[in-house]
Protein backbone atom coordinates (compact mmCIF):
# COMPACT_ATOMS: atom_id res chain seq x y z
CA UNK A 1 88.96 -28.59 5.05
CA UNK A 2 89.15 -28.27 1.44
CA UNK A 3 89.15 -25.23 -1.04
CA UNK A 4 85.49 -25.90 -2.06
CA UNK A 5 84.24 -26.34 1.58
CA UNK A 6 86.26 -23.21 2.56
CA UNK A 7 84.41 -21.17 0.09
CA UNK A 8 80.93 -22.44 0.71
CA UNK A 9 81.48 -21.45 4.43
CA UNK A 10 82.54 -18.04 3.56
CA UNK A 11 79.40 -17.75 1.50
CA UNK A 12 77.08 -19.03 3.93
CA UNK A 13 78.70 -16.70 6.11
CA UNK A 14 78.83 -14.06 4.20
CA UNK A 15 74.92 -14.60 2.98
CA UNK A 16 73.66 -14.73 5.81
CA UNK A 17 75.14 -11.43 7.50
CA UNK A 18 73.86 -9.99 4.04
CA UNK A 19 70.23 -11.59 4.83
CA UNK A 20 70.18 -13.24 1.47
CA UNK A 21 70.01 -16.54 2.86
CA UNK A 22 68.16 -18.44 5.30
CA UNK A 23 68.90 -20.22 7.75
CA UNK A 24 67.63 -23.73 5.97
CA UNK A 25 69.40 -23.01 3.01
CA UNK A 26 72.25 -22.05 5.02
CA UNK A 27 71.69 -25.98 6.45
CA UNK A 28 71.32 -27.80 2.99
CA UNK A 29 74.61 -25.58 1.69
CA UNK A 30 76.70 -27.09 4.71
CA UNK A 31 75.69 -30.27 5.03
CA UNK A 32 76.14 -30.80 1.20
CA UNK A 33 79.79 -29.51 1.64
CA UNK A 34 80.55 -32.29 3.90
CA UNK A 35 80.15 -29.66 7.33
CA UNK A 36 79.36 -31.40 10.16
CA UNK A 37 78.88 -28.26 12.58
CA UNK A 38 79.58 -24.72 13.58
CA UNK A 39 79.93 -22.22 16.35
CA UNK A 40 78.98 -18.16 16.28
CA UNK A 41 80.76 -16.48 18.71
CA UNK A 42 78.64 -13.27 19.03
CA UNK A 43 81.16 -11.81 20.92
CA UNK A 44 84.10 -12.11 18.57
CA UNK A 45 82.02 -11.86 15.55
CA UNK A 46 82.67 -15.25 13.78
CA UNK A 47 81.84 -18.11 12.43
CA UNK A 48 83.92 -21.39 12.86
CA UNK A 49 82.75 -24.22 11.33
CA UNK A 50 84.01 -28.09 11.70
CA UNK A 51 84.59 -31.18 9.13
CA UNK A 52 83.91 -35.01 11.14
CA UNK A 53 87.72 -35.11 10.63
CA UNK A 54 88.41 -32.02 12.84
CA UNK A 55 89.56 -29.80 10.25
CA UNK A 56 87.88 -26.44 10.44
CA UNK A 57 87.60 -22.86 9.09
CA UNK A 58 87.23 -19.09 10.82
CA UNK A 59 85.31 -16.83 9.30
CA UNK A 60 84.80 -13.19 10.34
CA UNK A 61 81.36 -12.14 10.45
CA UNK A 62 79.72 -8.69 10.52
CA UNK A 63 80.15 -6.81 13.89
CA UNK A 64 77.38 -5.85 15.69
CA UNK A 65 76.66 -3.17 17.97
CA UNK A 66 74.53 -4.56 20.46
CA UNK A 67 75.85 -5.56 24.35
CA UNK A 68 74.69 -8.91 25.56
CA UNK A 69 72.38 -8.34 28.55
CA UNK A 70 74.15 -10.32 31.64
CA UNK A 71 71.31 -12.37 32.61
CA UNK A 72 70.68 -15.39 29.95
CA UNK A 73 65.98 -15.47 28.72
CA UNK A 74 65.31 -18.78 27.65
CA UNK A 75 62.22 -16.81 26.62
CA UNK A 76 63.64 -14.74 24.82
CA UNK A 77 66.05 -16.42 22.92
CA UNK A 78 63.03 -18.56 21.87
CA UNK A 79 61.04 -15.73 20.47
CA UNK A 80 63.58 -14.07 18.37
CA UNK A 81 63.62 -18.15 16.55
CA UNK A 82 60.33 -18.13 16.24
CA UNK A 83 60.08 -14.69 14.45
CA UNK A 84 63.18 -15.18 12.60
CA UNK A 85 61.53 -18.71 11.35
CA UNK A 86 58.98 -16.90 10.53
CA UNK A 87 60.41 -14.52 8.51
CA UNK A 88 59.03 -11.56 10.03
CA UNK A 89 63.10 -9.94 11.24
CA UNK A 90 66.08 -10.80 9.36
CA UNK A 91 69.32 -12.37 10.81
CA UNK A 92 71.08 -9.09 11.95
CA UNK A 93 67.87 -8.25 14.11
CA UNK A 94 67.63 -11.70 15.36
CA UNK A 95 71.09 -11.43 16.64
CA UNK A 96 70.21 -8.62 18.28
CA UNK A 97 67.60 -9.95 19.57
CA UNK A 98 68.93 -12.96 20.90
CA UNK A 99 72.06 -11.37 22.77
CA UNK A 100 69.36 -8.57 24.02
CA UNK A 101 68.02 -11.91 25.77
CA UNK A 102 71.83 -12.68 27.03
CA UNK A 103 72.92 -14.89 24.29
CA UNK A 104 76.89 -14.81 23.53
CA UNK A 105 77.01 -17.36 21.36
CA UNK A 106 75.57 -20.89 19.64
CA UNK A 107 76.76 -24.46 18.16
CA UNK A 108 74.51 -25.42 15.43
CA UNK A 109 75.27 -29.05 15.04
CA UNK A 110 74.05 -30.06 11.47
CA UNK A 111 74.61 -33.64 12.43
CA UNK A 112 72.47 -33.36 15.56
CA UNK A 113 70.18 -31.18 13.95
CA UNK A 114 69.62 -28.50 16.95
CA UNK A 115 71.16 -25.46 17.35
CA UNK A 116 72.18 -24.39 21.27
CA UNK A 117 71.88 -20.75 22.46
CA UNK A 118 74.15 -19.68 24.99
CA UNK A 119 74.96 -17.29 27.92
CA UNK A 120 77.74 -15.93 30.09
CA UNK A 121 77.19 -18.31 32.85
CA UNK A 122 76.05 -21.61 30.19
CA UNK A 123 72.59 -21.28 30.73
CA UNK A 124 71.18 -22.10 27.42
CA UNK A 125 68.46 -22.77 24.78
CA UNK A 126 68.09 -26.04 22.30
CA UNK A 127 66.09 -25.39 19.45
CA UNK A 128 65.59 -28.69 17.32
CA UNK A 129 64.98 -28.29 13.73
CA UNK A 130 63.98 -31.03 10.73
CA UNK A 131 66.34 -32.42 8.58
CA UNK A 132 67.06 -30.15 5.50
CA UNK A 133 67.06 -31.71 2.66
């Protein structure tokens, strides 16, 4: 991964912990750098994020002070996307949200163009969204 893809990752990164991105822009911003997915480990707090060639970049993200619940809501997973979509929380409270519903993690895969919610035992959610462009 090169310099300029490195710092449009910490950016997006950093943006988005800072709620002064979305999560669209966050998409067009990537996938104009050349990124063809990432990963959020909630659980670590980070970001990794993956060129087609393999190449990728860690980035530390904010901590948060939430526990996961143990058992994995599909239902709840899918409501903190909806409200977070439609603007009514901001990204810290829809992490929150989402590992409140057992989430520990997700792979947004820019190529795909769906994003997949996770649990402890990989029970999980798939959320498609539209090409950003």
């Amino acid at each position: 991964m090169d310099a300029q893809a490195k710092a449009v990752v910490r950016e997006c990164t950093t943006g988005s912990d800072e709620e002064r991105v979305t999560f669209p822009e966050v998409a067009m911003k990537l996938m104009a750098a050349g990124i063809e997915r990432y990963h959020a480990d909630l659980t670590r707090a980070e970001k990794t994020y993956y060129m087609p060639d393999g190449s990728s970049e860690v980035v530390p993200t904010l901590p948060l002070a939430a526990e996961t619940a143990t058992d994995f809501s599909t239902a709840g997973v899918e409501a903190a996307v909806r409200a977070i979509q439609a603007r009514t929380i901001g990204y810290k409270t829809f992490c929150e949200r989402i590992m409140a519903a057992g989430c520990i993690g997700y792979v947004v895969s820019l190529a795909g163009r769906r994003a997949v919610y996770y649990g402890r035992t990989a029970d999980s959610y798939v959320e498609p969204f539209p090409g950003a462009r």
